[in-house]
C-alpha atoms as a PDB file:
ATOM      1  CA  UNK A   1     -10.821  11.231   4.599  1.00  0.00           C
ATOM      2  CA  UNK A   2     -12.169  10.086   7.882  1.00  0.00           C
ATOM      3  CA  UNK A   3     -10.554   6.578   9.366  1.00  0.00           C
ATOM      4  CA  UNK A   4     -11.224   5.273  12.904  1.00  0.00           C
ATOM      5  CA  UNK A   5      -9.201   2.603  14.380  1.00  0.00           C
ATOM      6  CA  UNK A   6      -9.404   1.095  17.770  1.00  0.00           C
ATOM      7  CA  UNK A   7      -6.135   1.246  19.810  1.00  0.00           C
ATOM      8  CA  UNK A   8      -5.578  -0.901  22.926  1.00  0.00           C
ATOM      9  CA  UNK A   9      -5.430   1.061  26.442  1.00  0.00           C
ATOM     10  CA  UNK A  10      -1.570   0.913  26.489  1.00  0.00           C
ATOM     11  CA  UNK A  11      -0.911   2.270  23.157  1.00  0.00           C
ATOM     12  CA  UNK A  12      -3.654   4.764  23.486  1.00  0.00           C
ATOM     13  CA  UNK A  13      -1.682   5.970  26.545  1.00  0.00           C
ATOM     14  CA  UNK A  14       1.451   6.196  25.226  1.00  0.00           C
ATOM     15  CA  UNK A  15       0.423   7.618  22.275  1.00  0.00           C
ATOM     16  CA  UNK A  16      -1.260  10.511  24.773  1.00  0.00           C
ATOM     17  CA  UNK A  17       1.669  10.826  26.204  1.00  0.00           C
ATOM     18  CA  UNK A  18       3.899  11.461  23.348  1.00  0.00           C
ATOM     19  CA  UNK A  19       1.418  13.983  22.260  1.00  0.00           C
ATOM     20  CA  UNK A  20       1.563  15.548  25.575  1.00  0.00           C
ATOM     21  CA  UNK A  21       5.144  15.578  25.269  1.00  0.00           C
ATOM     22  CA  UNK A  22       5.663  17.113  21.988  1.00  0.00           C
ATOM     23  CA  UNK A  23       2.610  19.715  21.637  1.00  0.00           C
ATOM     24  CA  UNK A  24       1.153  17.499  19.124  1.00  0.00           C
ATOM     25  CA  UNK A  25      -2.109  16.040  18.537  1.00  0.00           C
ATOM     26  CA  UNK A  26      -2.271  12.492  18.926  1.00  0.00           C
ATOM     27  CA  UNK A  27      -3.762  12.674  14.826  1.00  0.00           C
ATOM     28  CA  UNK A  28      -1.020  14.558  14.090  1.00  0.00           C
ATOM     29  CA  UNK A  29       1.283  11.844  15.277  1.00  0.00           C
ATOM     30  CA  UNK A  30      -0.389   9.158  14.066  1.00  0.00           C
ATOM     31  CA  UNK A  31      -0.486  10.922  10.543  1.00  0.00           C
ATOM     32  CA  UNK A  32       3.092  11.419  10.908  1.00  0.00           C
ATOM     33  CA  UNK A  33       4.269   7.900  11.599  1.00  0.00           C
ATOM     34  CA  UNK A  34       2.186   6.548   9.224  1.00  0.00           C
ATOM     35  CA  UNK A  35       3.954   8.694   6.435  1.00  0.00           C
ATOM     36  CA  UNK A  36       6.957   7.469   8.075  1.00  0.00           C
ATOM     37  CA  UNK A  37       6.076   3.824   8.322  1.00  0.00           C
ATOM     38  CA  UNK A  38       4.662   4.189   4.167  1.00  0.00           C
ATOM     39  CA  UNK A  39       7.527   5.623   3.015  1.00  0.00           C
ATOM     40  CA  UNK A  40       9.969   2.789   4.583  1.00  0.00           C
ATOM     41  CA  UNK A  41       8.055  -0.008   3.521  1.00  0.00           C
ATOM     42  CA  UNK A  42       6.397   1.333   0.240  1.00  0.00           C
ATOM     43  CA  UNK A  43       8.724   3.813  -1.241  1.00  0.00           C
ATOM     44  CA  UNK A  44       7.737   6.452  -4.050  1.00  0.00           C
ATOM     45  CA  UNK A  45       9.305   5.667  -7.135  1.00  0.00           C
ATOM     46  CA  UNK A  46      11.664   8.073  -9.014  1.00  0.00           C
ATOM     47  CA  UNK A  47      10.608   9.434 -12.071  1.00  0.00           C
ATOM     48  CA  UNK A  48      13.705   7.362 -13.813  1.00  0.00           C
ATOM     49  CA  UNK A  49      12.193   4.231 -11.748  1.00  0.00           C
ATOM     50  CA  UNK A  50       9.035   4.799 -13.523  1.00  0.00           C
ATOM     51  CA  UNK A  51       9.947   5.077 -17.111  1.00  0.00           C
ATOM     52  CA  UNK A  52      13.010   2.348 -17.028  1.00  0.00           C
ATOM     53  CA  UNK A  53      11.333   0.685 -19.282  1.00  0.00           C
ATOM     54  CA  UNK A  54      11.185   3.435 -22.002  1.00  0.00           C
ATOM     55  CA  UNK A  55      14.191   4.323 -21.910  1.00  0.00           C
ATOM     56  CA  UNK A  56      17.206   3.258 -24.026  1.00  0.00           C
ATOM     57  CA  UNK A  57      19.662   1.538 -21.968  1.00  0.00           C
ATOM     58  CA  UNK A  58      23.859   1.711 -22.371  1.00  0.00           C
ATOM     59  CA  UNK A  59      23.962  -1.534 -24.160  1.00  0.00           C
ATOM     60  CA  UNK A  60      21.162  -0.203 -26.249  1.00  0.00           C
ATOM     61  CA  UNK A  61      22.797   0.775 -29.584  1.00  0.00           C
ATOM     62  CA  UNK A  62      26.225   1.946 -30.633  1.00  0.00           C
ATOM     63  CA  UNK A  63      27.755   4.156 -29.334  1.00  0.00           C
ATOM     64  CA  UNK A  64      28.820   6.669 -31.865  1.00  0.00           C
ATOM     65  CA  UNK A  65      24.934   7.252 -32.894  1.00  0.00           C
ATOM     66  CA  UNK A  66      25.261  10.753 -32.348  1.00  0.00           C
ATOM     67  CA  UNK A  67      28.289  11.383 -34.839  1.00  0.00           C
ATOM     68  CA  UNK A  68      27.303   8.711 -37.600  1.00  0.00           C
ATOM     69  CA  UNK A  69      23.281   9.088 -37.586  1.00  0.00           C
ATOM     70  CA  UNK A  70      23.322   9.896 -40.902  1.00  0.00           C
ATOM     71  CA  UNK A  71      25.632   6.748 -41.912  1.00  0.00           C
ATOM     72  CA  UNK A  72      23.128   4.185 -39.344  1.00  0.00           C
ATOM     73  CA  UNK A  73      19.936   6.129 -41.458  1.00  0.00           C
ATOM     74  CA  UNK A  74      21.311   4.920 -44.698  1.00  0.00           C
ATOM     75  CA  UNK A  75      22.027   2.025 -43.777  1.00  0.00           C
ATOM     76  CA  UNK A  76      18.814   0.434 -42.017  1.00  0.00           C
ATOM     77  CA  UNK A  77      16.898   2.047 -45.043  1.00  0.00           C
ATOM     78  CA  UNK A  78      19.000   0.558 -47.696  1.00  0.00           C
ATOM     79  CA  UNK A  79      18.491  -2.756 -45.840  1.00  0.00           C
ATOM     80  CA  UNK A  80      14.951  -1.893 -45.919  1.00  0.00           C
ATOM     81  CA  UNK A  81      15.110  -1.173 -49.482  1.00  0.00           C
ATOM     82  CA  UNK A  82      16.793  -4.293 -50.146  1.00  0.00           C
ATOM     83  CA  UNK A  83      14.325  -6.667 -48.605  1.00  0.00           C
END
């Protein structure tokens, strides 16, 4: 993607400059802080961030499910049954 923006004189010389400096191309710079800017102010999510909400939490059932499964089963179906 192409995107043009107009810098004032002073920024468009320092930004020369620093490329100058550094070997760079003043795109590659500008690409680079603005990956640095995004990434302060916008941050990616983690892939727990992005399913929190589909995930069971610690208060989310008891806490010997996995040794009484079977016993929990039973139960919510007999209540089930019962209705």
């Amino acid at each position: 993607m192409t995107l043009s923006i107009r810098l004032d004189a002073d920024l468009e010389a320092e930004l020369a400059r620093a490329a100058a400096r550094t070997g760079r191309s003043k795109t590659e710079l500008v690409k680079a802080s603005l990956r640095e800017y995004l990434a302060r102010v916008a941050p990616r999510k983690t892939p727990y961030e992005l399913g929190k909400d589909l995930f069971g939490g610690v208060a989310g059932g008891p806490v010997d499910l996995a040794e009484r499964r079977k016993d929990y089963l039973t139960e919510s179906l007999s209540a089930k049954h019962d209705r």
